[in-house]
PDB file of N, CA and C in Angstrom:
ATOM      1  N   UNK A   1      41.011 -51.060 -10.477  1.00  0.00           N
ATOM      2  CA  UNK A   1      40.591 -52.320  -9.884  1.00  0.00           C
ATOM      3  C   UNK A   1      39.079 -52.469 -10.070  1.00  0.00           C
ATOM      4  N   UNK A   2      38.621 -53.469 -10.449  1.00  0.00           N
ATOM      5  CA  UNK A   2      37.199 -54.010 -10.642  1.00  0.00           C
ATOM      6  C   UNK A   2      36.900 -54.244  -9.016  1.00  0.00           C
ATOM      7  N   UNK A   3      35.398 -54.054  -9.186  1.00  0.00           N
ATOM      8  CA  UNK A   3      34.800 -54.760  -7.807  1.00  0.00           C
ATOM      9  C   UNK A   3      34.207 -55.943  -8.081  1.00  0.00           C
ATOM     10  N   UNK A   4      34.430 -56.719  -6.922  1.00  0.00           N
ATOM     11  CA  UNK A   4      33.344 -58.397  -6.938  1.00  0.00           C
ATOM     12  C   UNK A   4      32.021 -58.009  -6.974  1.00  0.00           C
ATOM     13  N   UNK A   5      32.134 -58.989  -7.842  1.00  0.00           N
ATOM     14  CA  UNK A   5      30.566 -58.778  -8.703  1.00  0.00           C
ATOM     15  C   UNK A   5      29.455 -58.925  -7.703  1.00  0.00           C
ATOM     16  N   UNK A   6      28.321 -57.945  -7.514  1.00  0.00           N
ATOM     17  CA  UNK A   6      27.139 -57.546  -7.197  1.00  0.00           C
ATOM     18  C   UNK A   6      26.037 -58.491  -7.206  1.00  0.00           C
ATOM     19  N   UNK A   7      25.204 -59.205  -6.673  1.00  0.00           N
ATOM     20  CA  UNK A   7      24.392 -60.198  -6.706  1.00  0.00           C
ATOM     21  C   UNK A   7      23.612 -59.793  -8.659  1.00  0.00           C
ATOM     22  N   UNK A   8      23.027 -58.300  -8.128  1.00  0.00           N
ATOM     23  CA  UNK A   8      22.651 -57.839  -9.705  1.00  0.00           C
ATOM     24  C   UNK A   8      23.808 -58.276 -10.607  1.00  0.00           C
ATOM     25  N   UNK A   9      24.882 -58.179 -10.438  1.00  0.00           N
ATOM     26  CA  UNK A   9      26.059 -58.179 -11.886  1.00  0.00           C
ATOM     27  C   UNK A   9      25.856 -59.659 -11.672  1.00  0.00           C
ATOM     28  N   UNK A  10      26.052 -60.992 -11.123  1.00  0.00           N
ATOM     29  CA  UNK A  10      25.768 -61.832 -11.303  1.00  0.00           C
ATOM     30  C   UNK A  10      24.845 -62.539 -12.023  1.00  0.00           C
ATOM     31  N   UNK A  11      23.444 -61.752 -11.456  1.00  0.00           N
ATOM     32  CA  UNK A  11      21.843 -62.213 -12.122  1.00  0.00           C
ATOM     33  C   UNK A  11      22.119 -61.651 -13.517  1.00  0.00           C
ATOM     34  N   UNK A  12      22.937 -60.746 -14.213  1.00  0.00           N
ATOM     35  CA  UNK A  12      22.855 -60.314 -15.686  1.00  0.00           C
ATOM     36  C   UNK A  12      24.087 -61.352 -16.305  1.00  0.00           C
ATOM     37  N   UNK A  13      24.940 -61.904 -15.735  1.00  0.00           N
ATOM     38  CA  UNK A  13      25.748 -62.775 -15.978  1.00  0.00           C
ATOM     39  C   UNK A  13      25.345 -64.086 -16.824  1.00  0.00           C
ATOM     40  N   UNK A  14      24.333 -64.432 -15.548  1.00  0.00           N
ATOM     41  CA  UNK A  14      23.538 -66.047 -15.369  1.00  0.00           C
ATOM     42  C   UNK A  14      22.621 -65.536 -16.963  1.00  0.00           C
ATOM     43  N   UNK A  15      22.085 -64.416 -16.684  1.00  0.00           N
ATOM     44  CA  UNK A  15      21.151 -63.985 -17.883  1.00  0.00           C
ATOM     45  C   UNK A  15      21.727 -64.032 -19.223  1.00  0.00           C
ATOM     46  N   UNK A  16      22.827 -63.484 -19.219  1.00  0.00           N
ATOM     47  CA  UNK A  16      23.560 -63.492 -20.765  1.00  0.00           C
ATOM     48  C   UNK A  16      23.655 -64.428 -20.879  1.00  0.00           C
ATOM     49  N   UNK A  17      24.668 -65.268 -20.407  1.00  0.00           N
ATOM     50  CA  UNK A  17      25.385 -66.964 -20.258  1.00  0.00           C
ATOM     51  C   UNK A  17      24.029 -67.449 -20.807  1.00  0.00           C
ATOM     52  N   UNK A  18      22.648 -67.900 -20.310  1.00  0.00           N
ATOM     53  CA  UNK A  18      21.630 -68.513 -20.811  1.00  0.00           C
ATOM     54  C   UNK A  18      21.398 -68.158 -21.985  1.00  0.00           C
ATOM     55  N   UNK A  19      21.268 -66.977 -22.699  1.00  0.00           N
ATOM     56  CA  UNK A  19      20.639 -66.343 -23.476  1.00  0.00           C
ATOM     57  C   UNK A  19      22.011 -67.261 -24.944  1.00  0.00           C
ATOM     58  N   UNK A  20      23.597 -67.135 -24.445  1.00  0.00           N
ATOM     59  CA  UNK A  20      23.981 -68.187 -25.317  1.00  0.00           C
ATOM     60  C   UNK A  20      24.159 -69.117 -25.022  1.00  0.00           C
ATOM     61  N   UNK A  21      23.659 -70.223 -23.928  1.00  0.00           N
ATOM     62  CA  UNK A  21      23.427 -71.568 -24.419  1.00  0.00           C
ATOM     63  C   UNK A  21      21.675 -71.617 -25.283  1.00  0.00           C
ATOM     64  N   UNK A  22      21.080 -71.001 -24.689  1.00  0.00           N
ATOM     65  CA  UNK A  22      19.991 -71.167 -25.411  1.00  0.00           C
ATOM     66  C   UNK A  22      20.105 -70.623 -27.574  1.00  0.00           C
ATOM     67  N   UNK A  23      20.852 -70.410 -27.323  1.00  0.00           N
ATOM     68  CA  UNK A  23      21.654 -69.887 -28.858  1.00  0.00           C
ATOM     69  C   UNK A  23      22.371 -70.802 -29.389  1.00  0.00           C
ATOM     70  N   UNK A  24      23.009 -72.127 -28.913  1.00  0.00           N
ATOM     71  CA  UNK A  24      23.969 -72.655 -28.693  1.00  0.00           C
ATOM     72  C   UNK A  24      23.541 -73.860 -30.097  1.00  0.00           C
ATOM     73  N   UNK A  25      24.028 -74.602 -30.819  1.00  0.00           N
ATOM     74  CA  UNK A  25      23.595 -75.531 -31.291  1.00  0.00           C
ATOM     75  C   UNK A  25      24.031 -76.784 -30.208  1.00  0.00           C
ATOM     76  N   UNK A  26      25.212 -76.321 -29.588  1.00  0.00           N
ATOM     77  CA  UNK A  26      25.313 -77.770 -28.352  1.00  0.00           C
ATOM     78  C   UNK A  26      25.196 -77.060 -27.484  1.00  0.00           C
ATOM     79  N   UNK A  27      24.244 -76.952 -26.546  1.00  0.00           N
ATOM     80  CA  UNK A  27      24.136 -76.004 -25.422  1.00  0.00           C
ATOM     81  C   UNK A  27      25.191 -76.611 -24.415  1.00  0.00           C
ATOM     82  N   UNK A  28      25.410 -77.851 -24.115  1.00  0.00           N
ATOM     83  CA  UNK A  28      26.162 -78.668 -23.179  1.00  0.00           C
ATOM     84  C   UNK A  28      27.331 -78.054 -23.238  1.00  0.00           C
ATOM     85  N   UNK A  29      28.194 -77.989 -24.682  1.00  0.00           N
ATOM     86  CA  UNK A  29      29.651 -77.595 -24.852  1.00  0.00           C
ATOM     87  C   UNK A  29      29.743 -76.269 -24.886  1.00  0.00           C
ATOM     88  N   UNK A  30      28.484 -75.477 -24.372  1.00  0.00           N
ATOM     89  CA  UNK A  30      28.656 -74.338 -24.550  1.00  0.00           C
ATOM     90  C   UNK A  30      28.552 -73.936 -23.313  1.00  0.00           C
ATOM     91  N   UNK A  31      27.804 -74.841 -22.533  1.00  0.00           N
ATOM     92  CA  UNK A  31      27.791 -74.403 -20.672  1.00  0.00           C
ATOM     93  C   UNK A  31      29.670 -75.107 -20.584  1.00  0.00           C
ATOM     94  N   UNK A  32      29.787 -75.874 -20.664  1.00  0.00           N
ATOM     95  CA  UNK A  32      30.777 -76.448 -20.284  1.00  0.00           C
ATOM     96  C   UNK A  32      32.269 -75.407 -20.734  1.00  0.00           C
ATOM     97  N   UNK A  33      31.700 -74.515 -21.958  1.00  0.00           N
ATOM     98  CA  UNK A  33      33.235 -73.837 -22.189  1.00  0.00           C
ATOM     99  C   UNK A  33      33.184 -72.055 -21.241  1.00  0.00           C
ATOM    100  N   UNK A  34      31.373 -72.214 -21.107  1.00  0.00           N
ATOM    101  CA  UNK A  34      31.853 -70.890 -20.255  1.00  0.00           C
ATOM    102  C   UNK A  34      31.897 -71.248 -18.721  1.00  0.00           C
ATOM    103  N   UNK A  35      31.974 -72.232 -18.322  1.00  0.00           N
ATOM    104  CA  UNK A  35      32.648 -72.573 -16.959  1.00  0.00           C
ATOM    105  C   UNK A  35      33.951 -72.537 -17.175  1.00  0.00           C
ATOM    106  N   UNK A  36      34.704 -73.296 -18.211  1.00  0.00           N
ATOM    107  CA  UNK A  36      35.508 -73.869 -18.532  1.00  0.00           C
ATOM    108  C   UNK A  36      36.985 -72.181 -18.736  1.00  0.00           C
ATOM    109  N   UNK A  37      36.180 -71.390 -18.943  1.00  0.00           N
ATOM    110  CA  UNK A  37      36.777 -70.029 -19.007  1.00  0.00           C
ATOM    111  C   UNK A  37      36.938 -69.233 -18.153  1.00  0.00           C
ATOM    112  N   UNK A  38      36.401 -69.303 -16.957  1.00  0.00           N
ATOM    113  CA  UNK A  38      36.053 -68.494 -15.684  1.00  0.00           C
ATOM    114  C   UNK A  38      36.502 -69.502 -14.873  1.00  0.00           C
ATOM    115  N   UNK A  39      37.376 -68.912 -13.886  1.00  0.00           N
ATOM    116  CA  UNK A  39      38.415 -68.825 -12.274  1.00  0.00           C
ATOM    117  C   UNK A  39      36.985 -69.463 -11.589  1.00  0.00           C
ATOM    118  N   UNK A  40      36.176 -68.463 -11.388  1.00  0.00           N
ATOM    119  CA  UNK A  40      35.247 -68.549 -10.412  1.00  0.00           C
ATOM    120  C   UNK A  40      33.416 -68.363 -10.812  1.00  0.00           C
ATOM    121  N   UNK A  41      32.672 -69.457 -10.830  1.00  0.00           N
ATOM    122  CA  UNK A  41      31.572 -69.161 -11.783  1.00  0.00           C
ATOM    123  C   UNK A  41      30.404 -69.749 -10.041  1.00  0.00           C
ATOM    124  N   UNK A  42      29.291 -68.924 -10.561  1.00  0.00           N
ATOM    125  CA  UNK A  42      28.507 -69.379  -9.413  1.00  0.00           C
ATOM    126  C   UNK A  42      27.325 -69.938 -10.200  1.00  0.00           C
ATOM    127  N   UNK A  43      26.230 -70.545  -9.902  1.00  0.00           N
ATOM    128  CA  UNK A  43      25.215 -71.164 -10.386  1.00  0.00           C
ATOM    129  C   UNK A  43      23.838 -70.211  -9.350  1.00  0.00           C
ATOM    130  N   UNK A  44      23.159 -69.991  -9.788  1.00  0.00           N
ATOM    131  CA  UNK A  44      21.795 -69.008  -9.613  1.00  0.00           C
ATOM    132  C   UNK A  44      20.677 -69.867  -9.688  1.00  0.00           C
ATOM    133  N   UNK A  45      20.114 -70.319  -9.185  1.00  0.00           N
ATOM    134  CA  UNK A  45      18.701 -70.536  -8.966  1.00  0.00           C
ATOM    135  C   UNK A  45      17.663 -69.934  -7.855  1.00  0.00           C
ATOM    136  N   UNK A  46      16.652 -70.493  -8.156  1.00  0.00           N
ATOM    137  CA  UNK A  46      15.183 -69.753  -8.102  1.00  0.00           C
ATOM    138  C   UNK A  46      15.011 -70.242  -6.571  1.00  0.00           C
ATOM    139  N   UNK A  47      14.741 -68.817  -5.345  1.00  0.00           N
ATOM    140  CA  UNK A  47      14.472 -68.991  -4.130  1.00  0.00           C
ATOM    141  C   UNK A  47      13.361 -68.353  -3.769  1.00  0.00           C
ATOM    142  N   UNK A  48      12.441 -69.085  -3.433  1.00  0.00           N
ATOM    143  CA  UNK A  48      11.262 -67.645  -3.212  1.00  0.00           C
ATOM    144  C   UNK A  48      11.984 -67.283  -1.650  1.00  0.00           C
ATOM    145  N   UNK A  49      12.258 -68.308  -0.796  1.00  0.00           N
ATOM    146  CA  UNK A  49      12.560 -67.788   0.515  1.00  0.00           C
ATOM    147  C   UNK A  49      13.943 -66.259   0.740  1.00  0.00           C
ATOM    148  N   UNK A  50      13.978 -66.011  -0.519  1.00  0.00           N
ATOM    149  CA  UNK A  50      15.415 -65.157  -0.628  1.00  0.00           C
ATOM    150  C   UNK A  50      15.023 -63.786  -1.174  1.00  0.00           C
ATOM    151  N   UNK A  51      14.947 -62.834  -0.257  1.00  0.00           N
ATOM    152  CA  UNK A  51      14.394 -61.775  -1.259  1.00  0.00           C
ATOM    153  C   UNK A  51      14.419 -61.143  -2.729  1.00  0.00           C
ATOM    154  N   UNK A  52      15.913 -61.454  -3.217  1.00  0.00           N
ATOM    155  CA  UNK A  52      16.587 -61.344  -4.304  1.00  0.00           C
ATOM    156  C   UNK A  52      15.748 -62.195  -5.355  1.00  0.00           C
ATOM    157  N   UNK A  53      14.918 -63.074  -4.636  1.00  0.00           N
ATOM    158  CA  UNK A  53      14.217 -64.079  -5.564  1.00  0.00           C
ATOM    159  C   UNK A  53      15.116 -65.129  -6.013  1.00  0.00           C
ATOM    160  N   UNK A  54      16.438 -65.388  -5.796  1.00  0.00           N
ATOM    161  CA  UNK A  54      17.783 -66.443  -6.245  1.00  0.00           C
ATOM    162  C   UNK A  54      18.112 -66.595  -5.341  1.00  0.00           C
ATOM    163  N   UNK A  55      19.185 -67.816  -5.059  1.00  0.00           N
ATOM    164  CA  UNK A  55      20.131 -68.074  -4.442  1.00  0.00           C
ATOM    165  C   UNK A  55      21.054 -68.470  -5.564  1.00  0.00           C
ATOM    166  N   UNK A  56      22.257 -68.478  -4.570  1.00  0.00           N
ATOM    167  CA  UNK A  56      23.635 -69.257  -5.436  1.00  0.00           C
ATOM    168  C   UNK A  56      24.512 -70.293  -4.914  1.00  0.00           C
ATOM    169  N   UNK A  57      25.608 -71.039  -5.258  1.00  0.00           N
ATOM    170  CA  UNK A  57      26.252 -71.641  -5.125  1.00  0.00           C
ATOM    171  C   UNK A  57      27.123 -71.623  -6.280  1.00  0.00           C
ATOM    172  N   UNK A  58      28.396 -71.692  -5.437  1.00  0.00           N
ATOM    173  CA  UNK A  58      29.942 -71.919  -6.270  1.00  0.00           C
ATOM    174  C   UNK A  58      30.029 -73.029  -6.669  1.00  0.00           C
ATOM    175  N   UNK A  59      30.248 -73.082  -8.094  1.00  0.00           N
ATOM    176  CA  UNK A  59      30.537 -74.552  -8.450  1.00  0.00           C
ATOM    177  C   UNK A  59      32.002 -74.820  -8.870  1.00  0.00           C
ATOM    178  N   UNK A  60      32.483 -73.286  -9.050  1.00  0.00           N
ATOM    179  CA  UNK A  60      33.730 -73.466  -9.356  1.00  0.00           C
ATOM    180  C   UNK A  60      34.842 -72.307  -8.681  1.00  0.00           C
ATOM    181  N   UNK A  61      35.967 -72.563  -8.096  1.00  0.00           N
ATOM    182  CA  UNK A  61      36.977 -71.474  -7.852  1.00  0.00           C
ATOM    183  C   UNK A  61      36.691 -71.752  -6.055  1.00  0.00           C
ATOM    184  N   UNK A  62      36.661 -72.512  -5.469  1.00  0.00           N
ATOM    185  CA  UNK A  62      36.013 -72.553  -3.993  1.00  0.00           C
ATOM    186  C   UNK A  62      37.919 -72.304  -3.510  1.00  0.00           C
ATOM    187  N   UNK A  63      38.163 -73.048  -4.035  1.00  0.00           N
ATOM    188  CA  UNK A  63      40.173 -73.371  -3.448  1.00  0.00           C
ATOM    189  C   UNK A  63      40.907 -72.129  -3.680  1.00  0.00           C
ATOM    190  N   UNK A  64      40.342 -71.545  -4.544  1.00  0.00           N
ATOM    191  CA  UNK A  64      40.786 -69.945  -5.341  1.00  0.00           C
ATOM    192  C   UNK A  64      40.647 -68.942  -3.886  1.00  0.00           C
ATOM    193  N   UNK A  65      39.459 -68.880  -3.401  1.00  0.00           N
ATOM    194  CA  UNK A  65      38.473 -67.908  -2.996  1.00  0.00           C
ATOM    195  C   UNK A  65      39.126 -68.212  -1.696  1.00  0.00           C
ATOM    196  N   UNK A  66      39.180 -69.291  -1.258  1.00  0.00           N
ATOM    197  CA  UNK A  66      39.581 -69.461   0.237  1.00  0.00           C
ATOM    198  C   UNK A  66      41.112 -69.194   0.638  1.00  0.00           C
ATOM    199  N   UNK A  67      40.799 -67.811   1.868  1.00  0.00           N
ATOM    200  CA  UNK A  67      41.814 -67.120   2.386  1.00  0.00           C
ATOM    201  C   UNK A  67      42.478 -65.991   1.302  1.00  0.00           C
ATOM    202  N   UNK A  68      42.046 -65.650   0.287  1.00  0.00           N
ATOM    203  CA  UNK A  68      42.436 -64.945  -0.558  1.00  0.00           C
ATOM    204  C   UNK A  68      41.900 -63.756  -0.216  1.00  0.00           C
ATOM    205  N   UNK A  69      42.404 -62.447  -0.493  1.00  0.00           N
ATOM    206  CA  UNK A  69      42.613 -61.434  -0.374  1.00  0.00           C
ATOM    207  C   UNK A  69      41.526 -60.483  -1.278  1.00  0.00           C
ATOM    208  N   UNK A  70      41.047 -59.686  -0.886  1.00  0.00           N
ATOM    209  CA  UNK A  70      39.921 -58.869  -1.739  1.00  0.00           C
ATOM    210  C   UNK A  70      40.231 -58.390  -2.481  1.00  0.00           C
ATOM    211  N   UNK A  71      41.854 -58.109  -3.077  1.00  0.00           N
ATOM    212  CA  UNK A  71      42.201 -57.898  -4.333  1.00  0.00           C
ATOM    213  C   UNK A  71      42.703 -59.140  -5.036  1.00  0.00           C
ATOM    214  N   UNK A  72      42.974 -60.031  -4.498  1.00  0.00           N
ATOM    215  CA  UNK A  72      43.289 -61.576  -5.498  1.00  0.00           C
ATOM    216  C   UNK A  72      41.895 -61.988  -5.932  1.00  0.00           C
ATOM    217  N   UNK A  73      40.740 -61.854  -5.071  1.00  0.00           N
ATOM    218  CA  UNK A  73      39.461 -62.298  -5.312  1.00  0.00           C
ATOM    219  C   UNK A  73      38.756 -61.562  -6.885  1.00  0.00           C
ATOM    220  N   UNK A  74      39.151 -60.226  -6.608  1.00  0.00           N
ATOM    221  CA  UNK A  74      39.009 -59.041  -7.497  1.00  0.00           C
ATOM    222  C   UNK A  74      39.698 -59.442  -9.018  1.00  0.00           C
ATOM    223  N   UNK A  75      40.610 -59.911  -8.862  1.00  0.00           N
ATOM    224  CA  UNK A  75      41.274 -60.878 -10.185  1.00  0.00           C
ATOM    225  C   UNK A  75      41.260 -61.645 -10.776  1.00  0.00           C
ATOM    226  N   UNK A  76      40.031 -62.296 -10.172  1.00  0.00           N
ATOM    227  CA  UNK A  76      39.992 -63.730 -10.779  1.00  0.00           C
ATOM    228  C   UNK A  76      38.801 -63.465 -11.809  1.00  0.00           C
ATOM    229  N   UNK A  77      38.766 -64.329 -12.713  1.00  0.00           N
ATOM    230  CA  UNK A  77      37.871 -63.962 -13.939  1.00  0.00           C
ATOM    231  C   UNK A  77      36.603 -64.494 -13.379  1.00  0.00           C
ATOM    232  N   UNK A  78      35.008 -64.305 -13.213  1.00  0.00           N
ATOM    233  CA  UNK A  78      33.893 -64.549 -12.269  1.00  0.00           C
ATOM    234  C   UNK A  78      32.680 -65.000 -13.827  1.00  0.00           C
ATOM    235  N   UNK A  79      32.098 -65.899 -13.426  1.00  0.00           N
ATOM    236  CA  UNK A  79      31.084 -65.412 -14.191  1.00  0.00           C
ATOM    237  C   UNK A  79      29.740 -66.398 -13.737  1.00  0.00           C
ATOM    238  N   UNK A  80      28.674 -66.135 -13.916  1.00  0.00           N
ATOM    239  CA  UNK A  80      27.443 -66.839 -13.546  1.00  0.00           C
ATOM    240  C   UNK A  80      26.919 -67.557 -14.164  1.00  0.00           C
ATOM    241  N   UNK A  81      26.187 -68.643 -14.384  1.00  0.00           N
ATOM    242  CA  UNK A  81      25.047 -69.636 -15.141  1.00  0.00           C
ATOM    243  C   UNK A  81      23.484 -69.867 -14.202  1.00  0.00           C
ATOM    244  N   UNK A  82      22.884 -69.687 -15.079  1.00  0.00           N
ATOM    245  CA  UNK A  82      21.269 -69.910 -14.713  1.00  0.00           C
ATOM    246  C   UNK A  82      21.081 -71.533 -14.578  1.00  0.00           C
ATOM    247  N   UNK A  83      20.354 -72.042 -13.676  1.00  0.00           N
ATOM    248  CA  UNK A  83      20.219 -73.648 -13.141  1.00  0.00           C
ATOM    249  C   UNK A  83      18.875 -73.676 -12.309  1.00  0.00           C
ATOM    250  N   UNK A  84      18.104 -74.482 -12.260  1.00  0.00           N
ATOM    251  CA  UNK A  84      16.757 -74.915 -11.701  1.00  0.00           C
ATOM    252  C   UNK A  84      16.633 -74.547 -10.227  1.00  0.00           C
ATOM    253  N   UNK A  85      18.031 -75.820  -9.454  1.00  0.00           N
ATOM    254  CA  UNK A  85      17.687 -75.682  -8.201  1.00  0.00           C
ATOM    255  C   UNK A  85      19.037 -76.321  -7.674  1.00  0.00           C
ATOM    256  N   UNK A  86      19.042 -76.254  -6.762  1.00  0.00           N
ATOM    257  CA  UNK A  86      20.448 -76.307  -5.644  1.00  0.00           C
ATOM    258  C   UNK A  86      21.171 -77.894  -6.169  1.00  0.00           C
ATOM    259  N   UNK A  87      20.011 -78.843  -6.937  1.00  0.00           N
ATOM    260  CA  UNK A  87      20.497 -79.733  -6.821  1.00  0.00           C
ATOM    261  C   UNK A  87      21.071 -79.979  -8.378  1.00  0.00           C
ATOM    262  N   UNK A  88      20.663 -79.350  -9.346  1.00  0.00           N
ATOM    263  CA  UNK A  88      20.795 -79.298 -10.341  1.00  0.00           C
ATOM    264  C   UNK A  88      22.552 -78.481 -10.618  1.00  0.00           C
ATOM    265  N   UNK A  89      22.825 -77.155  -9.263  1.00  0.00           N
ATOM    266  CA  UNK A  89      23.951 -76.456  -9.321  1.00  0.00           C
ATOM    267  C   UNK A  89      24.913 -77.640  -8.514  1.00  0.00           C
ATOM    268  N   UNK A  90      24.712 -78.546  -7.723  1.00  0.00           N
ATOM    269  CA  UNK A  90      25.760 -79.325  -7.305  1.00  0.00           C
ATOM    270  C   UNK A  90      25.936 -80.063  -8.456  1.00  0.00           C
ATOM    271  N   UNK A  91      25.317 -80.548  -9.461  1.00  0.00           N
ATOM    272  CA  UNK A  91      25.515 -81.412 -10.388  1.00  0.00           C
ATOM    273  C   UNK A  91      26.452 -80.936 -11.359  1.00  0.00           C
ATOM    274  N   UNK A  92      26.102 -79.808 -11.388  1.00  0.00           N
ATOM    275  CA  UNK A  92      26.856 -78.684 -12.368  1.00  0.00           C
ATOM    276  C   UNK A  92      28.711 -78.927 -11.275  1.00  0.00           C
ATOM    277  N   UNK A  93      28.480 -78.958 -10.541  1.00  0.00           N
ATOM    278  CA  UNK A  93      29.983 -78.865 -10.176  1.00  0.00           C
ATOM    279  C   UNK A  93      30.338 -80.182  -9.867  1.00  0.00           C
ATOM    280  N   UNK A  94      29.664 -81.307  -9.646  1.00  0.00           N
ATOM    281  CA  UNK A  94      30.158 -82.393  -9.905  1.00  0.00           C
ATOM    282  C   UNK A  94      30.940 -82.670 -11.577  1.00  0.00           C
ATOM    283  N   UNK A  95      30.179 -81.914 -12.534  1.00  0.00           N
ATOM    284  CA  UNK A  95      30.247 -81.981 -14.181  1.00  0.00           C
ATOM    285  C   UNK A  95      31.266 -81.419 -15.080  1.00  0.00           C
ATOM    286  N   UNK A  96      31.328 -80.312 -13.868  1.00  0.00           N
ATOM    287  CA  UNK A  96      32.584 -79.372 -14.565  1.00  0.00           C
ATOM    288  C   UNK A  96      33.144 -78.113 -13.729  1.00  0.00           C
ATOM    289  N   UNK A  97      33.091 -78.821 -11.997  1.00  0.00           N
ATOM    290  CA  UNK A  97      33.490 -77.682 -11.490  1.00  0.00           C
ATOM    291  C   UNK A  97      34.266 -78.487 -10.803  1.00  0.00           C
ATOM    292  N   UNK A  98      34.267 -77.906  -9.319  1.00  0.00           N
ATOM    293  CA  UNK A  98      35.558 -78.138  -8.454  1.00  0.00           C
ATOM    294  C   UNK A  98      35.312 -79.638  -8.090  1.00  0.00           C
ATOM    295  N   UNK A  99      34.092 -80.202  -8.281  1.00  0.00           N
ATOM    296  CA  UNK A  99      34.072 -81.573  -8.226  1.00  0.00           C
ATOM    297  C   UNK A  99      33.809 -82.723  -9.386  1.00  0.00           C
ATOM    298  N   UNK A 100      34.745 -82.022 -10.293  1.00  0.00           N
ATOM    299  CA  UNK A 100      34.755 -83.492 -11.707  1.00  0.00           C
ATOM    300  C   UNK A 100      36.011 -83.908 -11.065  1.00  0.00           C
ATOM    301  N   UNK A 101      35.536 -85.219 -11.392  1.00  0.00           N
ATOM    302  CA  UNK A 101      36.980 -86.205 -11.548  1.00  0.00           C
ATOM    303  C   UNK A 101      38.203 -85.465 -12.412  1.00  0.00           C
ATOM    304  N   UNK A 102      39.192 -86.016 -11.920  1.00  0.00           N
ATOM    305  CA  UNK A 102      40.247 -85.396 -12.577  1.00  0.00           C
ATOM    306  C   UNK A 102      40.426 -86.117 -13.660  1.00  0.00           C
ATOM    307  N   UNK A 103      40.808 -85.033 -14.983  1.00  0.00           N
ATOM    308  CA  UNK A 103      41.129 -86.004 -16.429  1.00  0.00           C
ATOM    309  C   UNK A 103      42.362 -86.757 -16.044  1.00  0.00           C
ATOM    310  N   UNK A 104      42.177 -87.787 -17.095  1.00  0.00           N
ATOM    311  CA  UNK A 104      43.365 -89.039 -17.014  1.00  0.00           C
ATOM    312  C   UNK A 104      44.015 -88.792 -18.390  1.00  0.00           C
TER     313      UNK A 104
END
């Protein structure tokens, strides 16, 4: 059994993930397919008030996560993205997380 990922395993997450959109020739379709691949993805931005120096927010898997079990949680595929600021990570889940419109 894997453990839920570590604020550190997160921050190297958000780190890789950037490192290929910034690689990306469409960075957009490239944030959008590694959300698009992961159960449960959190968004990381910059807190000085936070010792960790980040905060986060779920943009995706919130319906997953709730009441689920520390080994169902443990199963779900996780992964992180790097983002500015809190308002930039709600946008991100308005865009392609638990809050896009549903396709037609």
């Amino acid at each position: 059994m894997t453990a839920v990922p570590t604020h550190a395993k997160l921050a190297q997450m958000a780190k890789e993930n950037l490192q290929a959109i910034a690689d990306s020739a469409e960075p957009r379709e490239t944030l959008k397919d590694i959300i698009g691949a992961h159960e449960v993805v959190f968004a990381l931005f910059p807190a000085k008030d936070v010792p960790r120096g980040f905060d986060l927010h779920m943009i995706k898997g919130k319906k997953l996560v709730e009441g689920a079990s520390d080994e169902e949680i443990v199963a779900l595929s996780t992964t992180a993205v790097p983002c500015e600021s809190l308002v930039e990570a709600a946008a991100m889940e308005r865009a392609f997380g638990d809050g896009k419109p549903p396709a037609h």
